[in-house]
PDB file of N, CA and C in Angstrom:
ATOM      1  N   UNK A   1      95.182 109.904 133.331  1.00  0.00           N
ATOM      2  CA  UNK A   1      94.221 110.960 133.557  1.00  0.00           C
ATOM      3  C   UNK A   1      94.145 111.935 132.385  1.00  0.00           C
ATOM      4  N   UNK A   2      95.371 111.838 132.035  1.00  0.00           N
ATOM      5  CA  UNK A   2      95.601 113.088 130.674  1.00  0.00           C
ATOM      6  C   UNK A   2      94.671 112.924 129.479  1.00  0.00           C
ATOM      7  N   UNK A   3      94.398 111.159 129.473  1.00  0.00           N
ATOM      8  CA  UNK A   3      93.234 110.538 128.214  1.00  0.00           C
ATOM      9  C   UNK A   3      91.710 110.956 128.412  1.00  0.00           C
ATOM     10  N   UNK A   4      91.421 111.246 129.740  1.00  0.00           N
ATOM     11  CA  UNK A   4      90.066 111.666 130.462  1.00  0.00           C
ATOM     12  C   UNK A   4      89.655 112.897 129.860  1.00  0.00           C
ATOM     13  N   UNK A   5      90.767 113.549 130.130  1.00  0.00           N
ATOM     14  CA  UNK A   5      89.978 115.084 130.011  1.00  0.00           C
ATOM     15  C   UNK A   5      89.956 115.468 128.655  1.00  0.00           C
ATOM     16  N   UNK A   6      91.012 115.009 127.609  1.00  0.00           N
ATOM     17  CA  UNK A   6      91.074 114.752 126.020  1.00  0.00           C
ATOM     18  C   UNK A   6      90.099 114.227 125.615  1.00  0.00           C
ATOM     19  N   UNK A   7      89.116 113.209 125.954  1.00  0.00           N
ATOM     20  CA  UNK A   7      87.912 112.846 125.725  1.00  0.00           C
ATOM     21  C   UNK A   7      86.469 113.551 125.689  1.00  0.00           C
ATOM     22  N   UNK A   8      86.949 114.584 126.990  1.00  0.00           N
ATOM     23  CA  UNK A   8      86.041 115.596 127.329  1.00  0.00           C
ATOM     24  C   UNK A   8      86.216 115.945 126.624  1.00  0.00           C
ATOM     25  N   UNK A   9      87.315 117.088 126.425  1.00  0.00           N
ATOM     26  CA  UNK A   9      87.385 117.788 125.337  1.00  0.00           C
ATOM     27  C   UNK A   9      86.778 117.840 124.086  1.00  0.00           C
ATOM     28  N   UNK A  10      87.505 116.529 123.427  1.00  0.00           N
ATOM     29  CA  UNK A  10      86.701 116.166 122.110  1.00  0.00           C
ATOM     30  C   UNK A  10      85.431 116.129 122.452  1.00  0.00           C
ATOM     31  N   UNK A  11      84.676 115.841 123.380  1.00  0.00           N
ATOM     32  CA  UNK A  11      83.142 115.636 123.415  1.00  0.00           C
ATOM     33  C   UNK A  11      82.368 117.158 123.557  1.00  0.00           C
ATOM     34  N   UNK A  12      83.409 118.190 124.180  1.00  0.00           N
ATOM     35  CA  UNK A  12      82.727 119.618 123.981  1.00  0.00           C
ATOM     36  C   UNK A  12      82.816 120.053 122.632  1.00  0.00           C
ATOM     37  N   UNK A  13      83.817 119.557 121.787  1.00  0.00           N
ATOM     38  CA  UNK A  13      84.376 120.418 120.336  1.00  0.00           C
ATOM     39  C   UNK A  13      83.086 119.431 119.311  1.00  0.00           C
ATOM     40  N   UNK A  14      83.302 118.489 119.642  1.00  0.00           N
ATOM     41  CA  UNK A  14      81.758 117.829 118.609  1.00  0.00           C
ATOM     42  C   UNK A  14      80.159 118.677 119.031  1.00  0.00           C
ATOM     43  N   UNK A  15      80.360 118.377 120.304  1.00  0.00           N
ATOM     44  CA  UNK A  15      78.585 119.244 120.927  1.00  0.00           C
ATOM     45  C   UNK A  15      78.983 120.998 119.981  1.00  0.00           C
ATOM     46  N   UNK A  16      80.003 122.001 120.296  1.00  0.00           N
ATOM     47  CA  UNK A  16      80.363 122.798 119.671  1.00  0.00           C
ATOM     48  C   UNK A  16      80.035 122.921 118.350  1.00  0.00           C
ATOM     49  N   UNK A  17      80.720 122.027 117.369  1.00  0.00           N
ATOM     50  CA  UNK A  17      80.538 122.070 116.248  1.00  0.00           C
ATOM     51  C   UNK A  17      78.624 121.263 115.577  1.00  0.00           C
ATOM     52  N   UNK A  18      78.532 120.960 116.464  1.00  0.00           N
ATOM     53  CA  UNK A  18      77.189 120.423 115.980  1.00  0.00           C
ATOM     54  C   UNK A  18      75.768 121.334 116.175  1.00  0.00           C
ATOM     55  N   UNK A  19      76.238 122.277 117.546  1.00  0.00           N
ATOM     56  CA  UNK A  19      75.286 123.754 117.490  1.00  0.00           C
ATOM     57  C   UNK A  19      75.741 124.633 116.802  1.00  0.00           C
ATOM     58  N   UNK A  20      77.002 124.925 116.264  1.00  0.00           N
ATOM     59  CA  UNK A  20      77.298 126.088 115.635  1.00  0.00           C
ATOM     60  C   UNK A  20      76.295 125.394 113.847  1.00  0.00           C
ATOM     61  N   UNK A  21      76.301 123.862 113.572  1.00  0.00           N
ATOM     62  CA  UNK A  21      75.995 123.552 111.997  1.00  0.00           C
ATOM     63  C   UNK A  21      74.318 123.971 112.037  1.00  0.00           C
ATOM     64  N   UNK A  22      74.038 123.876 113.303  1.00  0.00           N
ATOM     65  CA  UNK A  22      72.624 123.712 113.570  1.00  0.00           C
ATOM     66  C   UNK A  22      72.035 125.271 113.301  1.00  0.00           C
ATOM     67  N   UNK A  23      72.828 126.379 114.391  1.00  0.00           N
ATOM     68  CA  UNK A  23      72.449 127.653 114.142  1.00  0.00           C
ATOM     69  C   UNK A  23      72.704 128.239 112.864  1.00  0.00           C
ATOM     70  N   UNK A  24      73.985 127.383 111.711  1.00  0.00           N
ATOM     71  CA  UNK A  24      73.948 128.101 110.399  1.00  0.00           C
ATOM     72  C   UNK A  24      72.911 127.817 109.914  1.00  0.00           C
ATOM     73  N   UNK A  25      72.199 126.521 109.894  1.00  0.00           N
ATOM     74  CA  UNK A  25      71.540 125.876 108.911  1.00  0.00           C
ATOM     75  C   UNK A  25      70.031 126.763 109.288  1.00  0.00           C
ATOM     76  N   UNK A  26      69.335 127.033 110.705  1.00  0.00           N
ATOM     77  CA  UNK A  26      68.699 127.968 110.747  1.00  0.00           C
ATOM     78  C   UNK A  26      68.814 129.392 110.298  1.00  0.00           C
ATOM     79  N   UNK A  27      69.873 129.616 110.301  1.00  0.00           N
ATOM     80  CA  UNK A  27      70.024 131.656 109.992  1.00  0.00           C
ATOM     81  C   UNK A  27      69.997 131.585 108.620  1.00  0.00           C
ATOM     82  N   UNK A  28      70.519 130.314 107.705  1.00  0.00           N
ATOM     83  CA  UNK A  28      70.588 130.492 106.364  1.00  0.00           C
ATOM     84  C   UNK A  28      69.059 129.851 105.864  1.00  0.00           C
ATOM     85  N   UNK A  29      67.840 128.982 106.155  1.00  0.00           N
ATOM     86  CA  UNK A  29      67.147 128.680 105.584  1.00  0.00           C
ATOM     87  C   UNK A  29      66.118 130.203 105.996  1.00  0.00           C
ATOM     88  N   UNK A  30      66.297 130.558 107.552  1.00  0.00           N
ATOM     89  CA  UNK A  30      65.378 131.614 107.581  1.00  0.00           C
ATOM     90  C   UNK A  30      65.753 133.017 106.323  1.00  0.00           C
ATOM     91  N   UNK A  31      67.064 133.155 106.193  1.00  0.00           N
ATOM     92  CA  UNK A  31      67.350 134.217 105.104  1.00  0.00           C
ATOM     93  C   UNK A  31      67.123 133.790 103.697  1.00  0.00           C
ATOM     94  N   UNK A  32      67.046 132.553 103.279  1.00  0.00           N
ATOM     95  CA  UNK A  32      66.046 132.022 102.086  1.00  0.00           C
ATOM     96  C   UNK A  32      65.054 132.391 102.330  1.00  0.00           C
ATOM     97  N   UNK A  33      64.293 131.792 103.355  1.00  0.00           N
ATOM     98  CA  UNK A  33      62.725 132.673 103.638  1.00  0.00           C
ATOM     99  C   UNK A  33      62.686 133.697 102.725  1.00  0.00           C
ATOM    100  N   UNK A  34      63.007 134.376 103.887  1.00  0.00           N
ATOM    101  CA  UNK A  34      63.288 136.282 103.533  1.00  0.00           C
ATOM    102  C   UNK A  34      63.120 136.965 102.685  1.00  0.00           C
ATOM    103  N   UNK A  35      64.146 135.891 101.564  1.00  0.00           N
ATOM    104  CA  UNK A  35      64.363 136.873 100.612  1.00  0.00           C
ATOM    105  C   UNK A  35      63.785 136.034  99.563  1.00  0.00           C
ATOM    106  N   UNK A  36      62.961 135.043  99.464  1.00  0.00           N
ATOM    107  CA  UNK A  36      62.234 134.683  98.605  1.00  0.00           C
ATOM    108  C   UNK A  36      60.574 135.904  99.034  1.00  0.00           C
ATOM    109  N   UNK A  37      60.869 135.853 100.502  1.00  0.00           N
ATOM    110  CA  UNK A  37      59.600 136.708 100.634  1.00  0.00           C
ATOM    111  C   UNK A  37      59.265 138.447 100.070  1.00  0.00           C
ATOM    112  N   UNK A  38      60.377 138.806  99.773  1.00  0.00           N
ATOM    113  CA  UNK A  38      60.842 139.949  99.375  1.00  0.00           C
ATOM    114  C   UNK A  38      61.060 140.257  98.048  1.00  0.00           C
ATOM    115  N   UNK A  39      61.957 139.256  97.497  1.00  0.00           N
ATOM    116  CA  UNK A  39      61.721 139.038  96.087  1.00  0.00           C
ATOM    117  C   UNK A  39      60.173 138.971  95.493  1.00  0.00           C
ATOM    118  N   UNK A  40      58.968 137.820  96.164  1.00  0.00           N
ATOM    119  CA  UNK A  40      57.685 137.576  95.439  1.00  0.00           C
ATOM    120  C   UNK A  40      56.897 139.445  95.855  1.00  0.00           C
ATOM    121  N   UNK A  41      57.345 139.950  96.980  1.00  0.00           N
ATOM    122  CA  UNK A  41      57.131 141.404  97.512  1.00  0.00           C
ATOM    123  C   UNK A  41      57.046 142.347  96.322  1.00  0.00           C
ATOM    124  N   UNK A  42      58.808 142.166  95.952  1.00  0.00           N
ATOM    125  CA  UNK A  42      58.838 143.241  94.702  1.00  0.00           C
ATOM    126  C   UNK A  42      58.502 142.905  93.102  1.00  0.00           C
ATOM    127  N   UNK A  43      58.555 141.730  93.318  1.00  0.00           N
ATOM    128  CA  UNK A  43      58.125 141.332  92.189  1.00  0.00           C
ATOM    129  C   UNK A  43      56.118 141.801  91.844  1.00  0.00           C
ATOM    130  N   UNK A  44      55.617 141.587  92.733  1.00  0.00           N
ATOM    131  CA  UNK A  44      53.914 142.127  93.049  1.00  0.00           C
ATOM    132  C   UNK A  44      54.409 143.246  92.760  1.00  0.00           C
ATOM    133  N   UNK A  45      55.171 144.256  93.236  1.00  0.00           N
ATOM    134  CA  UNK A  45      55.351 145.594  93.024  1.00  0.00           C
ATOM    135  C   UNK A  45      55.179 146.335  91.884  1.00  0.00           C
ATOM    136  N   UNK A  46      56.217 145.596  91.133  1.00  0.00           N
ATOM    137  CA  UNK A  46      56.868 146.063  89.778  1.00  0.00           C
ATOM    138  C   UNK A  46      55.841 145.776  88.820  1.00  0.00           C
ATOM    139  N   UNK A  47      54.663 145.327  88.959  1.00  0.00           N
ATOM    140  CA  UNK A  47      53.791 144.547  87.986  1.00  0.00           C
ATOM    141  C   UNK A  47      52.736 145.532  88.267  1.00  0.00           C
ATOM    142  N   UNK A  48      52.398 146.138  89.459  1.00  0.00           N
ATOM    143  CA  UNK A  48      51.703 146.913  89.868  1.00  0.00           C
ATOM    144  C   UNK A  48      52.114 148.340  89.233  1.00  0.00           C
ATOM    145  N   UNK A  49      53.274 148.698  89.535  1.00  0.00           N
ATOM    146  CA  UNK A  49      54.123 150.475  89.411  1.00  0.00           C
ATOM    147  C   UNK A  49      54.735 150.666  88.364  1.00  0.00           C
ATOM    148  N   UNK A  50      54.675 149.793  87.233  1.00  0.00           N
ATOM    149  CA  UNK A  50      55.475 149.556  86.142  1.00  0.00           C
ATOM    150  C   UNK A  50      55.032 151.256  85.715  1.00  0.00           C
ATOM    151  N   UNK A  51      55.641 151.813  85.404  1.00  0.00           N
ATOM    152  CA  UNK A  51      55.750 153.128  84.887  1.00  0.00           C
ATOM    153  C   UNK A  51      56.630 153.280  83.479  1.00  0.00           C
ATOM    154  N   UNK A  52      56.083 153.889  82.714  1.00  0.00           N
ATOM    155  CA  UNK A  52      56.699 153.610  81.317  1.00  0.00           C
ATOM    156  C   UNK A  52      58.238 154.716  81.728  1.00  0.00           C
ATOM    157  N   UNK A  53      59.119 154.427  81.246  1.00  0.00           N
ATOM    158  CA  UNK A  53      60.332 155.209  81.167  1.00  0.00           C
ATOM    159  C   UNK A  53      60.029 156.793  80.651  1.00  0.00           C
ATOM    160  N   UNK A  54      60.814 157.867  81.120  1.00  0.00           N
ATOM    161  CA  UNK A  54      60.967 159.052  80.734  1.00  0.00           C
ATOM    162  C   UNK A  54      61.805 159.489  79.254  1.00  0.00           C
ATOM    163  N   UNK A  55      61.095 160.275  78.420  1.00  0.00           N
ATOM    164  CA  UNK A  55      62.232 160.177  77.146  1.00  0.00           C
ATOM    165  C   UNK A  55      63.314 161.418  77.751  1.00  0.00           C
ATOM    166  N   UNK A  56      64.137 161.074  77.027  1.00  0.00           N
ATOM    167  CA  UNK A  56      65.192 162.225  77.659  1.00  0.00           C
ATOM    168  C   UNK A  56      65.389 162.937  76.409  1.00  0.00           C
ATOM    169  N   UNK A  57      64.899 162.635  75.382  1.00  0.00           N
ATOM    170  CA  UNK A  57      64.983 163.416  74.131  1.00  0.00           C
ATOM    171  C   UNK A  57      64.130 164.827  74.330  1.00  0.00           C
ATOM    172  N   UNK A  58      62.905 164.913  75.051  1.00  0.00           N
ATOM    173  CA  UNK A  58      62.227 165.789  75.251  1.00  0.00           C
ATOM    174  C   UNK A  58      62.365 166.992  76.353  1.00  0.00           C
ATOM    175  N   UNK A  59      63.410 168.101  75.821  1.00  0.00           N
ATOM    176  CA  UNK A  59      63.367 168.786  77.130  1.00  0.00           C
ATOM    177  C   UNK A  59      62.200 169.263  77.655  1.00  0.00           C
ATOM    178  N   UNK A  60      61.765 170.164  79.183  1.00  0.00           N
ATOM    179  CA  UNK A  60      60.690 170.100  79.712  1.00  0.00           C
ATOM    180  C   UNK A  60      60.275 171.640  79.026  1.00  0.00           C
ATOM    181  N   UNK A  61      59.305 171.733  79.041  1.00  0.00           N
ATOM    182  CA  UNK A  61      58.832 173.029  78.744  1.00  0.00           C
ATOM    183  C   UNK A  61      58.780 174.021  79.405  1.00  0.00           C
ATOM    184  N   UNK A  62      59.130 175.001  79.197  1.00  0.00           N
ATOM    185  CA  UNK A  62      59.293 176.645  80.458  1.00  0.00           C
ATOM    186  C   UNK A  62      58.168 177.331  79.543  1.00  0.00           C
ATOM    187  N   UNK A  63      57.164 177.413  80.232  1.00  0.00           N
ATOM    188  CA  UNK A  63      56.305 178.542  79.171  1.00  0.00           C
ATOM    189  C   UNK A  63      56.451 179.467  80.185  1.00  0.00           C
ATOM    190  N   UNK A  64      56.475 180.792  79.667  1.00  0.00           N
ATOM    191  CA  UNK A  64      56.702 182.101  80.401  1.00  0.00           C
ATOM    192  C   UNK A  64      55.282 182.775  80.183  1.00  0.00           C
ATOM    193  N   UNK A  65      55.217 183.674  81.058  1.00  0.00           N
ATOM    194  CA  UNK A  65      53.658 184.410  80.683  1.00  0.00           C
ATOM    195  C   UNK A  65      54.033 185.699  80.692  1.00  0.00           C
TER     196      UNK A  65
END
């Protein structure tokens, strides 16, 4: 009887391990998604907002009146 339920066993730890490969392989292709979608996001961004840099050589001007 002891071989019975060892069989079970093994047959829950395979079903186990075969939804846990299943739910990585979803959470990790959807977070490729993601962040390819986010990346092409900011990338549109930066091409758009490109703002030339600030000189820092130039302090700001205080004109007084």
């Amino acid at each position: 009887m002891a071989f019975a339920g060892d069989t079970q066993l093994l047959g829950i730890i395979i079903i186990d391990i075969i939804g846990v490969t299943i739910a990585i392989w979803f959470l990790a292709s959807r977070l490729r998604a993601k962040l390819a979608e986010v990346e092409a996001r900011q990338s549109k961004r930066w091409k758009v907002d490109k703002v030339p840099p600030k000189s820092e050589e130039e302090p700001p001007s205080h004109e007084e009146e």
